[in-house]
Every structure is written in structure tokens, then in C-alpha cells.
C-alpha atoms as a PDB file:
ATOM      1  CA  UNK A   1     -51.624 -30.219  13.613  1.00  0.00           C
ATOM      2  CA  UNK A   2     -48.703 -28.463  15.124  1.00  0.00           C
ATOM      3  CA  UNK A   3     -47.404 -24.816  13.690  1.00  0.00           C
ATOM      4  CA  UNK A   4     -44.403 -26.955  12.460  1.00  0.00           C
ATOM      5  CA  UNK A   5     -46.102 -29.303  10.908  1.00  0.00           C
ATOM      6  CA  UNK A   6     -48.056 -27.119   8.763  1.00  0.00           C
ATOM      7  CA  UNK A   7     -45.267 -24.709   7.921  1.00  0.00           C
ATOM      8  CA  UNK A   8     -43.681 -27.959   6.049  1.00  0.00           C
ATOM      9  CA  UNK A   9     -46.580 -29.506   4.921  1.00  0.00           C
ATOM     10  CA  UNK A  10     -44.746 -29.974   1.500  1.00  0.00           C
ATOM     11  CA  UNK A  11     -41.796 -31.777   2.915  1.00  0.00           C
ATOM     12  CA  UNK A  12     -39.578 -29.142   1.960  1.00  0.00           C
ATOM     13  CA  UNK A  13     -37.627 -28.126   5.403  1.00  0.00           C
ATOM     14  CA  UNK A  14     -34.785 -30.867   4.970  1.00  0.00           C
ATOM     15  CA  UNK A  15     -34.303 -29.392   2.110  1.00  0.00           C
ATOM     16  CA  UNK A  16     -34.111 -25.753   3.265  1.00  0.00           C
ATOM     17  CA  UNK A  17     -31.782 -27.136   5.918  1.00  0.00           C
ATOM     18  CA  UNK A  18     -29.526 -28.587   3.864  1.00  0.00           C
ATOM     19  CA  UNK A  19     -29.029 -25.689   1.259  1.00  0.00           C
ATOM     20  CA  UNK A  20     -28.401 -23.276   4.596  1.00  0.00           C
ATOM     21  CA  UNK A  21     -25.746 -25.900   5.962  1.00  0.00           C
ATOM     22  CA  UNK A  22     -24.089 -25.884   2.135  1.00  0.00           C
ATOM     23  CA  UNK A  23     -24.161 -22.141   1.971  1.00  0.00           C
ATOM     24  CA  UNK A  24     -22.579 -21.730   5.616  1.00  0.00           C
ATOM     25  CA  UNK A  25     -19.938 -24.388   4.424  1.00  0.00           C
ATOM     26  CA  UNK A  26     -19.237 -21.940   1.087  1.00  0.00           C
ATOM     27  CA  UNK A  27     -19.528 -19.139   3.766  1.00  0.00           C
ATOM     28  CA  UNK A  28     -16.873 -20.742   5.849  1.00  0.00           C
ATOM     29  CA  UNK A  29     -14.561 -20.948   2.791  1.00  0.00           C
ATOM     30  CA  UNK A  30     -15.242 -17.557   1.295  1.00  0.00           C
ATOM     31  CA  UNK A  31     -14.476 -16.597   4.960  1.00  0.00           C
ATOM     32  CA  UNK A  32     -11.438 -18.015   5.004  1.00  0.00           C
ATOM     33  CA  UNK A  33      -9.862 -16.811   1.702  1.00  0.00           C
ATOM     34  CA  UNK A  34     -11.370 -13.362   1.644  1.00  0.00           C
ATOM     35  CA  UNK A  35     -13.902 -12.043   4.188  1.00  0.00           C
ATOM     36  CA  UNK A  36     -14.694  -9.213   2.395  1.00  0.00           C
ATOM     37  CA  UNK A  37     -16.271 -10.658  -0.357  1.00  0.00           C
ATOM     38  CA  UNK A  38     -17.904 -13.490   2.179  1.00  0.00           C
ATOM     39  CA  UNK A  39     -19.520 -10.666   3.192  1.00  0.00           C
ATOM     40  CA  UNK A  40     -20.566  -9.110   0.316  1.00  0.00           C
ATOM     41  CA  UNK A  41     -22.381 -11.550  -1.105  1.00  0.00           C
ATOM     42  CA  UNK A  42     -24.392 -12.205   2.242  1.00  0.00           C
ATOM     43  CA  UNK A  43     -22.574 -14.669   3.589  1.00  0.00           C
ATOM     44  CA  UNK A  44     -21.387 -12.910   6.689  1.00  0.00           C
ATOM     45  CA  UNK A  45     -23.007  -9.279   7.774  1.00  0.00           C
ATOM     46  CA  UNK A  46     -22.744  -6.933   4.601  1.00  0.00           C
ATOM     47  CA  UNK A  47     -22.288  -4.010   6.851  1.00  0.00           C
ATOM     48  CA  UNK A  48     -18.347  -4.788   7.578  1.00  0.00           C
ATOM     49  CA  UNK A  49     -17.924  -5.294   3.725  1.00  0.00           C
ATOM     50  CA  UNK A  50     -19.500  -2.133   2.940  1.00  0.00           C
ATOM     51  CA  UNK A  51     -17.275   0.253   5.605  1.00  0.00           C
ATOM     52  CA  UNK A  52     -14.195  -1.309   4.214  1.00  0.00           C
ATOM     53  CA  UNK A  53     -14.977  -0.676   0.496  1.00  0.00           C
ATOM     54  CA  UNK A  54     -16.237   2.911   1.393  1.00  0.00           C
ATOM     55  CA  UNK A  55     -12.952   3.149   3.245  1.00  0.00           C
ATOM     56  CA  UNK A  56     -11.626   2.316   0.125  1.00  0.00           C
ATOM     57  CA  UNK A  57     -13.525   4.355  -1.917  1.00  0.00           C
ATOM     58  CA  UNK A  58     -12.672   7.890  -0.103  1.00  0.00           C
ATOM     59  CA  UNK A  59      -9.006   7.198  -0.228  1.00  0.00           C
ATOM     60  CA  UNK A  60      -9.493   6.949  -4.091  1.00  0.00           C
ATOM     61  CA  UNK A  61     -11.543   9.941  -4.283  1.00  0.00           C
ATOM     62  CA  UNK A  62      -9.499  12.165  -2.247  1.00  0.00           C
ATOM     63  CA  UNK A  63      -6.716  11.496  -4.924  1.00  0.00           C
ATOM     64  CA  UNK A  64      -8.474  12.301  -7.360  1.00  0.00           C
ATOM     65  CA  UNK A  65      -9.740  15.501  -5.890  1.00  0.00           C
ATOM     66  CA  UNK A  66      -5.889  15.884  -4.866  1.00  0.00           C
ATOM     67  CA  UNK A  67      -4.379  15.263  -7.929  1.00  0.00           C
ATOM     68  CA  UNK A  68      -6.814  17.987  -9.526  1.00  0.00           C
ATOM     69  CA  UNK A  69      -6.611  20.496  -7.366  1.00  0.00           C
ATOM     70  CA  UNK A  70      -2.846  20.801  -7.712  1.00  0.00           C
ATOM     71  CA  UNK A  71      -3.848  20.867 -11.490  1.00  0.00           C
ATOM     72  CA  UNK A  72      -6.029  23.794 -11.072  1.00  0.00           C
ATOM     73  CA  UNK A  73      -9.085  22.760  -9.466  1.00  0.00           C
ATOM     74  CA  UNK A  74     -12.501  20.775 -10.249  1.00  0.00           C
ATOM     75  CA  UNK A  75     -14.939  24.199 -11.165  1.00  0.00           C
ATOM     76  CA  UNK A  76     -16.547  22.959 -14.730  1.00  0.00           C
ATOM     77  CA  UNK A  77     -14.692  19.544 -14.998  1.00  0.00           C
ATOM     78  CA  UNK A  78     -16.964  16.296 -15.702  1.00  0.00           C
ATOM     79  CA  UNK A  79     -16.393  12.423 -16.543  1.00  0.00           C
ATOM     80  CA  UNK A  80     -18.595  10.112 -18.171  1.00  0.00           C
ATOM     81  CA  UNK A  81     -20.720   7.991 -15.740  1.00  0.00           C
ATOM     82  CA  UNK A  82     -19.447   5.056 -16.836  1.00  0.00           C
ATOM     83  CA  UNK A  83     -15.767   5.787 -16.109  1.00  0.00           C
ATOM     84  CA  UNK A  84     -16.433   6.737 -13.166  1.00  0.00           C
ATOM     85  CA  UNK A  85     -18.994   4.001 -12.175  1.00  0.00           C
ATOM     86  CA  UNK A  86     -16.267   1.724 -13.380  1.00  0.00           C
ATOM     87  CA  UNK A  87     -13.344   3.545 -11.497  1.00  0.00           C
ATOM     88  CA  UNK A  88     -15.313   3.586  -8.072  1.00  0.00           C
ATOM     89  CA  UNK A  89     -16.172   0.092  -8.340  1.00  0.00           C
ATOM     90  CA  UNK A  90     -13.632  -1.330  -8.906  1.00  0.00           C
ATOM     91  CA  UNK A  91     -11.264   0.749  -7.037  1.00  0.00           C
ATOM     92  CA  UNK A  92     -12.728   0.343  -3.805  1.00  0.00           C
ATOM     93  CA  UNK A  93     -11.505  -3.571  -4.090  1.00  0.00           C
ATOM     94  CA  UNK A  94      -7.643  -2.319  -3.926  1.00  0.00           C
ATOM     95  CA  UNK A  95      -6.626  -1.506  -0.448  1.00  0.00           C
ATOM     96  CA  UNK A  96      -2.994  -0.780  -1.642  1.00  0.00           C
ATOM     97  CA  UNK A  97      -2.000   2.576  -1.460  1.00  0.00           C
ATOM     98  CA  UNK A  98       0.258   3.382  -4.177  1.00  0.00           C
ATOM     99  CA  UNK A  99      -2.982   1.449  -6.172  1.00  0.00           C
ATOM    100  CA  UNK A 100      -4.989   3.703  -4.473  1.00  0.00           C
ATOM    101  CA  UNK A 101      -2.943   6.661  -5.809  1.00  0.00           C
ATOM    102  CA  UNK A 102      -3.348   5.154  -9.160  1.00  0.00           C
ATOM    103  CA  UNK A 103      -7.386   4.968  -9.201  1.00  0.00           C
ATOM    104  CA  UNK A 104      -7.693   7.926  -8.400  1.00  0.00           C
ATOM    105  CA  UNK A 105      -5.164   9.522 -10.901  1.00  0.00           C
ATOM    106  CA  UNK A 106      -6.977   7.437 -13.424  1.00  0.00           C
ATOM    107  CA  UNK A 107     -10.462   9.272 -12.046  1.00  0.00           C
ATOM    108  CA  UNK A 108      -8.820  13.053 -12.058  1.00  0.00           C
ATOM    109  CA  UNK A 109      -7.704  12.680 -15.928  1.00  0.00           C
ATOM    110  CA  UNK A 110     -11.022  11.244 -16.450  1.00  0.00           C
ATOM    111  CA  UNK A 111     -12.529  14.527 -15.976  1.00  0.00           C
ATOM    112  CA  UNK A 112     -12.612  16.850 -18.710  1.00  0.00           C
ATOM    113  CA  UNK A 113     -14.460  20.261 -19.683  1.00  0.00           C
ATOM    114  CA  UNK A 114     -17.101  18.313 -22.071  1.00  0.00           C
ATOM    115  CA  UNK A 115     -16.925  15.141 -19.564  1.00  0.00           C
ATOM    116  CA  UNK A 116     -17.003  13.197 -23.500  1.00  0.00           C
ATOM    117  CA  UNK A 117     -13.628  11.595 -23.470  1.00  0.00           C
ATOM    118  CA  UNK A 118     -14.331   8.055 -22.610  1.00  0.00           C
ATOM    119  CA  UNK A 119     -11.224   7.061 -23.696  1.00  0.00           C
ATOM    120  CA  UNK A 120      -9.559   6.179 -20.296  1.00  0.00           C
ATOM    121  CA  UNK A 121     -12.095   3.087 -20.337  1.00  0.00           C
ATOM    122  CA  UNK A 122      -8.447   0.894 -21.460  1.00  0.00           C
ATOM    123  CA  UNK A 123      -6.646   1.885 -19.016  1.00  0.00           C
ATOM    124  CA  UNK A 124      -9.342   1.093 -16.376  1.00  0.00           C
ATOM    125  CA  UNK A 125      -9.460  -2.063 -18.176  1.00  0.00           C
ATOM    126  CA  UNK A 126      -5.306  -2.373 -17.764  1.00  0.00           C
ATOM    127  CA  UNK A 127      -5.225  -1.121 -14.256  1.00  0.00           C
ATOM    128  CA  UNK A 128      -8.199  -3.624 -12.968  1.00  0.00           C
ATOM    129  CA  UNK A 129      -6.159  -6.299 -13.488  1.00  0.00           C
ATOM    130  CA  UNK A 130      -2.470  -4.991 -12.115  1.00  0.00           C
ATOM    131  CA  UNK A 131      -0.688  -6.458  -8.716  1.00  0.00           C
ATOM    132  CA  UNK A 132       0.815  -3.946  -5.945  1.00  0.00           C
ATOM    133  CA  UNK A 133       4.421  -5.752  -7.395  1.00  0.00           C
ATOM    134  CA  UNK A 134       3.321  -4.941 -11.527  1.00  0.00           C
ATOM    135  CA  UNK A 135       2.136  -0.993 -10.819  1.00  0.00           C
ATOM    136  CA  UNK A 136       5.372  -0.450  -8.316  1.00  0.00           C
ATOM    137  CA  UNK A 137       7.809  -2.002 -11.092  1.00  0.00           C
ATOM    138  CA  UNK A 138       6.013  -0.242 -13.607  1.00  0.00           C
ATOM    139  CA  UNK A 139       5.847   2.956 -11.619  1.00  0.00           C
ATOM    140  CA  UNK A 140       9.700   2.756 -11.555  1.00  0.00           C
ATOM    141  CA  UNK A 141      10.225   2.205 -15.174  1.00  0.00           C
ATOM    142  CA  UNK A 142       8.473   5.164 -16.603  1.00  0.00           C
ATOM    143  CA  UNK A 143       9.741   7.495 -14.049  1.00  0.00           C
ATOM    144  CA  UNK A 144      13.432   6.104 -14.374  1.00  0.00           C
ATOM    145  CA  UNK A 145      14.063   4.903 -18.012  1.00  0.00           C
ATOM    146  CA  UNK A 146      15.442   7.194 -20.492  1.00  0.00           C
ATOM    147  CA  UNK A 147      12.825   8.451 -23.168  1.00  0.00           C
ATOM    148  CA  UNK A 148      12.589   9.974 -26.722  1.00  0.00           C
ATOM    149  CA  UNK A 149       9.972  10.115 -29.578  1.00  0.00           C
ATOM    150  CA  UNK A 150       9.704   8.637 -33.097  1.00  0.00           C
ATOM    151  CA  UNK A 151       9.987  10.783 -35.905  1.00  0.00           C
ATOM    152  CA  UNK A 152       6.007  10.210 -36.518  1.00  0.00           C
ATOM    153  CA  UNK A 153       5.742  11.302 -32.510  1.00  0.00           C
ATOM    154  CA  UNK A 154       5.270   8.129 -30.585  1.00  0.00           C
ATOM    155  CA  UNK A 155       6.888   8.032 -27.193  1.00  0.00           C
ATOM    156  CA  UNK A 156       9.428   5.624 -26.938  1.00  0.00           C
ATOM    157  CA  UNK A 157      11.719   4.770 -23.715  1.00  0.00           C
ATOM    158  CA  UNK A 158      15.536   3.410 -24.195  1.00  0.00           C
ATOM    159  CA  UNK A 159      16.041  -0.149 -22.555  1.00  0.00           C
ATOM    160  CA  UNK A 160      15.950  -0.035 -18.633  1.00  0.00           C
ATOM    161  CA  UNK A 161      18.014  -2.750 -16.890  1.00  0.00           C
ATOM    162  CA  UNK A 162      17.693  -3.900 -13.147  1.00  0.00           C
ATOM    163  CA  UNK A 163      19.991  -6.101 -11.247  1.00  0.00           C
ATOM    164  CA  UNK A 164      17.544  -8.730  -9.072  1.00  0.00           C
ATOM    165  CA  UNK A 165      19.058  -6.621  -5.875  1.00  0.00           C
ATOM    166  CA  UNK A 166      16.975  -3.443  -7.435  1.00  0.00           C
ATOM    167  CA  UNK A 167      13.912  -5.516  -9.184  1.00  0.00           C
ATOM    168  CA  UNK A 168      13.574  -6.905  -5.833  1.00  0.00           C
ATOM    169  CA  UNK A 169      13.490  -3.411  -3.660  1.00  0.00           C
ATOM    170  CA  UNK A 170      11.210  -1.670  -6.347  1.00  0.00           C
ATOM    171  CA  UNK A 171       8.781  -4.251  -6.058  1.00  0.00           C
ATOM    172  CA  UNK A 172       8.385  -5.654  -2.732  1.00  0.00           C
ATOM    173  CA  UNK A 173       9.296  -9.178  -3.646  1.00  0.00           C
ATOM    174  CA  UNK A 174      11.802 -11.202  -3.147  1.00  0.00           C
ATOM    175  CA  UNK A 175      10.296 -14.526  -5.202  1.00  0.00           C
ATOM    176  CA  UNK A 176      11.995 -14.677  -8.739  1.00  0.00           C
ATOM    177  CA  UNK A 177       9.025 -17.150  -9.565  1.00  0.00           C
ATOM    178  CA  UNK A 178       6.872 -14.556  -9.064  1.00  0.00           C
ATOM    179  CA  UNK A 179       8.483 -11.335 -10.626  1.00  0.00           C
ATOM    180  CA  UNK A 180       9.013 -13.612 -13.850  1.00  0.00           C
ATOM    181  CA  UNK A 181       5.002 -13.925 -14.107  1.00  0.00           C
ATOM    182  CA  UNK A 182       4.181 -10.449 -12.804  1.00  0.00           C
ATOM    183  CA  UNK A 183       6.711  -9.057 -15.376  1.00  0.00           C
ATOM    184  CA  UNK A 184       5.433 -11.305 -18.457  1.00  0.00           C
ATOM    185  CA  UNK A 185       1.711 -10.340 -17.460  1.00  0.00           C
ATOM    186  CA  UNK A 186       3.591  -6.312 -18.095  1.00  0.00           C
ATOM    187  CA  UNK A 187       4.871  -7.583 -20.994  1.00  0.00           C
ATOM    188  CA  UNK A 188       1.705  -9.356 -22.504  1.00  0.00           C
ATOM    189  CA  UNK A 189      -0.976  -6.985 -21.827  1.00  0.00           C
ATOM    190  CA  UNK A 190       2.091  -3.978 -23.510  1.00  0.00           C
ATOM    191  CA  UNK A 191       2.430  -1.959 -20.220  1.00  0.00           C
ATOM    192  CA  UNK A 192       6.537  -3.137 -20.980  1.00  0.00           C
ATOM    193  CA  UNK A 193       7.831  -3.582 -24.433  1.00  0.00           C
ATOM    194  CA  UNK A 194       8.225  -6.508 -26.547  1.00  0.00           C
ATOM    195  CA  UNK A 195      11.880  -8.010 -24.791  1.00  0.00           C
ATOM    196  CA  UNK A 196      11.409  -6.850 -21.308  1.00  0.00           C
ATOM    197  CA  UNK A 197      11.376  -9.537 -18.879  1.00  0.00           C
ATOM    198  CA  UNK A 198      13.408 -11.620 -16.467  1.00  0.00           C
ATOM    199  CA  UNK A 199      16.738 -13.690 -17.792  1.00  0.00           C
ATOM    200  CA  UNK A 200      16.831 -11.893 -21.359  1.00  0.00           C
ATOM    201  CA  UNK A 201      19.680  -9.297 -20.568  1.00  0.00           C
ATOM    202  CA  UNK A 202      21.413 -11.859 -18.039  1.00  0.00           C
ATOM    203  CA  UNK A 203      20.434 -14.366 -15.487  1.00  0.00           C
ATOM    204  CA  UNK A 204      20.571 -11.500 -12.734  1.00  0.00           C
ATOM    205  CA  UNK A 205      18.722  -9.054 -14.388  1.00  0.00           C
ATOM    206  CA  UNK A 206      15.339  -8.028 -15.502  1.00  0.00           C
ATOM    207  CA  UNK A 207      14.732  -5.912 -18.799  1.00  0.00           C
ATOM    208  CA  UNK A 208      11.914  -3.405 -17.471  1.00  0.00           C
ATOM    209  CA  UNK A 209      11.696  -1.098 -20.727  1.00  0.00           C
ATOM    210  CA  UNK A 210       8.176   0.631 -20.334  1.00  0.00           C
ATOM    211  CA  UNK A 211       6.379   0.909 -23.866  1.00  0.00           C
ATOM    212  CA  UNK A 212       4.144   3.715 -25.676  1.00  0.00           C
ATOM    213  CA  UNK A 213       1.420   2.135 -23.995  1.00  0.00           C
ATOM    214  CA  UNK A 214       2.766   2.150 -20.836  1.00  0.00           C
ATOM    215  CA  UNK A 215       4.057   5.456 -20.905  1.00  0.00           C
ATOM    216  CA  UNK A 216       0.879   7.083 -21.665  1.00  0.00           C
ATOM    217  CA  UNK A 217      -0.739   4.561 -19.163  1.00  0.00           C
ATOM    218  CA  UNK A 218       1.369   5.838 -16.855  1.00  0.00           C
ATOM    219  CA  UNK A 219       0.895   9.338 -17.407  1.00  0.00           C
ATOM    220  CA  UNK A 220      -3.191   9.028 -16.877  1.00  0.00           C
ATOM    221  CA  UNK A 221      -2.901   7.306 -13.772  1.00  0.00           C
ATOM    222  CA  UNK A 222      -0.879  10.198 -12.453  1.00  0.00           C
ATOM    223  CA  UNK A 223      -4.085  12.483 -13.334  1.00  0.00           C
ATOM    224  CA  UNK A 224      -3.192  14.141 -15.893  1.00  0.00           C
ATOM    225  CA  UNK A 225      -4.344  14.568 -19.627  1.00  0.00           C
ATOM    226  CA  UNK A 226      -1.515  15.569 -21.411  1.00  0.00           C
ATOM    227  CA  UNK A 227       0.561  13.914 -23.606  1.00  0.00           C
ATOM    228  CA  UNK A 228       3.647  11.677 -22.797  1.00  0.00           C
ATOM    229  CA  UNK A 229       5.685  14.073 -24.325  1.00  0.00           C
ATOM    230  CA  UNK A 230       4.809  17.318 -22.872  1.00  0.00           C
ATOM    231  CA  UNK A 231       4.667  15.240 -19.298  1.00  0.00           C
ATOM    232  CA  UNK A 232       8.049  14.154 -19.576  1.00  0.00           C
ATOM    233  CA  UNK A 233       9.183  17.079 -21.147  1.00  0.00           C
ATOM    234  CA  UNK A 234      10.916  14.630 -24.018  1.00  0.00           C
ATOM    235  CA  UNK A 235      12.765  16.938 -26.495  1.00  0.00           C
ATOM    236  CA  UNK A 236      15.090  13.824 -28.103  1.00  0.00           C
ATOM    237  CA  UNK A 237      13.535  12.864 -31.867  1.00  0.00           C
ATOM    238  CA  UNK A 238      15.778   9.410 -32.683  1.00  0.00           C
ATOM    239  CA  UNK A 239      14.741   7.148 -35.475  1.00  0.00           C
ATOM    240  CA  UNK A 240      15.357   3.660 -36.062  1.00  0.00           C
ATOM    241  CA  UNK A 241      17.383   1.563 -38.048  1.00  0.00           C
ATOM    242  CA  UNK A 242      16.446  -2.247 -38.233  1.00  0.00           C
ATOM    243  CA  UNK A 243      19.777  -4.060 -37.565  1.00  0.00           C
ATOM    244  CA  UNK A 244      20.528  -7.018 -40.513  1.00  0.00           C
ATOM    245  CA  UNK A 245      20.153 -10.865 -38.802  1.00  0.00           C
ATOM    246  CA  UNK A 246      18.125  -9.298 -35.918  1.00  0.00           C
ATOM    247  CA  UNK A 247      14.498  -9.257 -37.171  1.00  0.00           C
ATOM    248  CA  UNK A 248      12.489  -8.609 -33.881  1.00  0.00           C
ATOM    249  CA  UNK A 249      14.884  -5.763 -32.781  1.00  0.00           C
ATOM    250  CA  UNK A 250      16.029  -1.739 -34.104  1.00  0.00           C
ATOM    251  CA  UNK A 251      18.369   0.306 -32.824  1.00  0.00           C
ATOM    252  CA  UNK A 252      17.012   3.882 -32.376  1.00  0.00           C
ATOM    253  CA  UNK A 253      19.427   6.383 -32.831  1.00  0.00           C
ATOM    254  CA  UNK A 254      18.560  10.634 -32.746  1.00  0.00           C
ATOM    255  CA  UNK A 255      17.685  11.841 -36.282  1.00  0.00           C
ATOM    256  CA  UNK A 256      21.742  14.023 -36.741  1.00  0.00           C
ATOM    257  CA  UNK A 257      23.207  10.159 -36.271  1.00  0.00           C
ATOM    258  CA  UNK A 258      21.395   8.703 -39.035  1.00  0.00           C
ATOM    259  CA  UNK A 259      21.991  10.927 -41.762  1.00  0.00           C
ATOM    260  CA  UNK A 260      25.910  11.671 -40.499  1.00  0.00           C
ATOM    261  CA  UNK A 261      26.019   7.853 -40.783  1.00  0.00           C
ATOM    262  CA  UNK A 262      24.304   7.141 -43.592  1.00  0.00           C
ATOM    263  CA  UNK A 263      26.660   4.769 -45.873  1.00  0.00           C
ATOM    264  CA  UNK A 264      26.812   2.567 -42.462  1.00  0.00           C
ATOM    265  CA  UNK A 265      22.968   2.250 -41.892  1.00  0.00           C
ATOM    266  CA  UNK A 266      22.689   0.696 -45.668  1.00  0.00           C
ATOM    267  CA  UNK A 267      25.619  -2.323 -44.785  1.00  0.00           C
ATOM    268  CA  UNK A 268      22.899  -2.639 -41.930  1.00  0.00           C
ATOM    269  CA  UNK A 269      19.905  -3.014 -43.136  1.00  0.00           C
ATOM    270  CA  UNK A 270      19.327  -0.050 -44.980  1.00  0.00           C
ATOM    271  CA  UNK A 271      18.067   3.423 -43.126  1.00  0.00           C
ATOM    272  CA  UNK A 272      14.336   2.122 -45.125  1.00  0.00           C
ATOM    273  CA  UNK A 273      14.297  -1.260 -43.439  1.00  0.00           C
ATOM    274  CA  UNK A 274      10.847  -1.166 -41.174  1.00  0.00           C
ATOM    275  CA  UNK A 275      11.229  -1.085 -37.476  1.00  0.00           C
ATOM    276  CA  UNK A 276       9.533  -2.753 -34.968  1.00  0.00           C
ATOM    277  CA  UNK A 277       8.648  -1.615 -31.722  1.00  0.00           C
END
């Protein structure tokens, strides 16, 4: 009996030959759509996969170690294992540079005396699932729009407006389609606040108001562990005044307008009347 003949003595090589020809066709596909993870997952040599996420991987780490030195330097500074597990993973996907820059912002503020503070896990969560065209528009909006805290301390930015000429140069593209999704993903998951979006300020405009979330989103990604308010240096204190016949919108005005106008905030709504973020 031949060597062949005994290898298959259960009748099982046809079978064996047809799952290899099924995962070279998923190979081919995986291939062709992303070689990277092709690779990873063994359909093509693992070694090209791994270089190019350690590539990755450096440029998010040299950030970080970037972003704190300018701060004052690594000596006694520690993050939980699984931020940083979860940072490293799942940065070394992103090969876009200003993402890059964001990972590893995320990683410096991660790192704390104690290395306790875990609580940067939701805005690895947020970040995981941002486009190059979402964390450039956002980028833009907290640096650019106006900003002021609540009475109670909440940072707050004043409404941010860009033509489509400007939405289109801040984020790279130039398909309204597609800035109307990336900016109502912003919107849904609160990076932007509750109005911001394409078509709602004019149909050649985008509202790209960043909101307390975003703001302190923001602010982590850039490596640092302070508050919004001490980042931005926000002195303004405004308060809000819930405008009658408008029930999903306030006007915020600083805290000297509201009690010089007081007799015009009750025909309004009344300086009581909640507000709504």
C-alpha cells in the first residue's frame, strides 16, 4: 500500500483539499479588501502584518512619550494594563497620523501617579470607532469654537458654523453624502451637540458645535489630564434661559445678562425654565 494511500486511509484528503481551496478563496478576498488583516489571521505570511502594526504601534508610543515629556516627563507615572492593552491594540490598526497623534495622547493622559484612573476606558471606546474625516472635523471644532461654562461648571462651546468650502478643507472630503453620516455618527455617539449636523443652519453649511463630551474628549486625546476648563483657559460663566415655543433649544447668555435682564427672561420662559443641552 502506497505512503499515500495510507496517509488517507479514512477518505478524508478531498476533504482537506477542499477546505484549503475555500480558505485560499476567503484568502483571496481578505487579500483584496485589506491585506493586513489577510495576513493576520494566517491567510497570507503573518510576518508583513506584524511589521506594519509594530510600525504602527511605535508611532503611537512615541506620542505618547512626546506628549509627556513636554508635560514634565514619565519618572513615577503608570496606567492600568488594561488601558493600555486596549490603547496599543487597537491603535496599531490606525495608520493615520493625526489618529496616530490621538492614540497616543489618549495613552499619555492615561498615565497617572497611582496608575488607578481607568476612566479613559470611554474615550478609548469613542476613539476606536472615529474616521480620519470625524477626528479632523472634530479636532477643528474644539480648537476653533467659542467656549464658556455652566453655572454648575460644565464646559459648554457656543454654536460653530462652517460653510461646505471650510467643512470640506478641515476634513479631507469633498462627498456631502459622506460628511452628513460622518457628522451624525459625531452627533450620535455626543462628540458634537444635540443640533450639529449638515443642512440645519442652511443648505451650505454644517453646524459643528463640539459638546461637554467632546470637549473633554478632546482634551484627553491631546495627553493631558486636566480639566476642559483649565485647558482652555475658559473664564466666561453664562447661564441659560430656555426660549418659550422652542423646547429642544436655550439660549446661554453670561450670568451679568440675566439678572440685568431679568423682567425679559420671564416673557421668555422664565429665568427657572430647565435647559437642555
Amino acid at each position: 500500500m502506497s505512503e499515500g494511500k495510507v496517509t488517507d486511509v479514512l477518505g478524508i484528503k478531498p476533504i482537506g483539499d477542499a477546505a484549503l481551496k475555500i480558505v485560499e478563496g476567503v484568502g483571496a478576498f481578505l487579500n483584496a479588501i485589506c491585506r493586513p488583516a489577510a495576513e493576520e489571521y494566517g491567510m497570507y505570511l503573518r510576518d508583513r502584518v506584524h511589521l506594519w502594526r509594530t510600525k504602527n504601534l511605535v508611532r503611537v508610543a512615541q506620542a505618547a512619550e512626546r506628549k509627556l515629556n513636554e508635560a514634565g516627563g514619565v519618572q513615577n507615572l503608570t496606567a492600568p494594563p488594561r488601558l493600555v492593552a486596549g490603547i496599543l491594540d487597537q491603535g496599531s490598526w490606525v495608520d493615520d497620523p493625526e489618529l496616530q497623534e490621538l492614540w497616543g495622547g489618549l495613552l499619555a493622559s492615561s498615565c497617572s501617579q497611582d496608575g488607578a484612573d481607568d476612566s479613559n476606558l470611554v474615550f478609548l471606546n469613542l476613539l476606536s470607532g472615529l474616521t480620519g474625516p470625524q477626528a479632523r472635523v472634530l479636532k477643528y471644532a474644539c480648537e476653533h469654537a467659542p467656549k464658556f461654562m455652566t453655572a454648575t461648571g460644565l464646559p459648554l462651546a457656543s454654536q460653530l458654523v462652517l460653510q461646505m468650502e471650510e467643512l470640506f478643507a478641515v476634513s479631507g472630503v469633498r462627498d456631502v453624502g459622506r460628511l452628513d453620516r460622518e457628522l451624525d455618527l459625531l452627533r450620535n455617539i455626543g462628540l458634537l451637540n444635540s443640533v450639529s449636523g449638515l443642512g440645519l443652519v442652511g443648505p451650505l453649511a454644517a453646524n459643528v458645535t463640539p459638546s461637554a463630551l467632546g470637549l473633554h474628549f478632546y482634551v484627553r486625546c491631546q495627553g493631558s489630564r486636566e480639566a476642559p476648563a483649565e485647558y482652555f483657559k475658559i473664564t466666561e460663566v453664562r447661564e441659560a434661559v430656555l426660549l418659550r415655543g422652542f423646547a429642544q433649544q436655550a439660549v446661554w447668555r453670561p450670568v451679568e445678562a440675566i439678572s440685568e435682564s431679568h423682567d425679559d427672561d420671564e416673557s421668555a420662559g422664565g429665568p427657572d425654565a430647565p435647559a437642555l443641552d
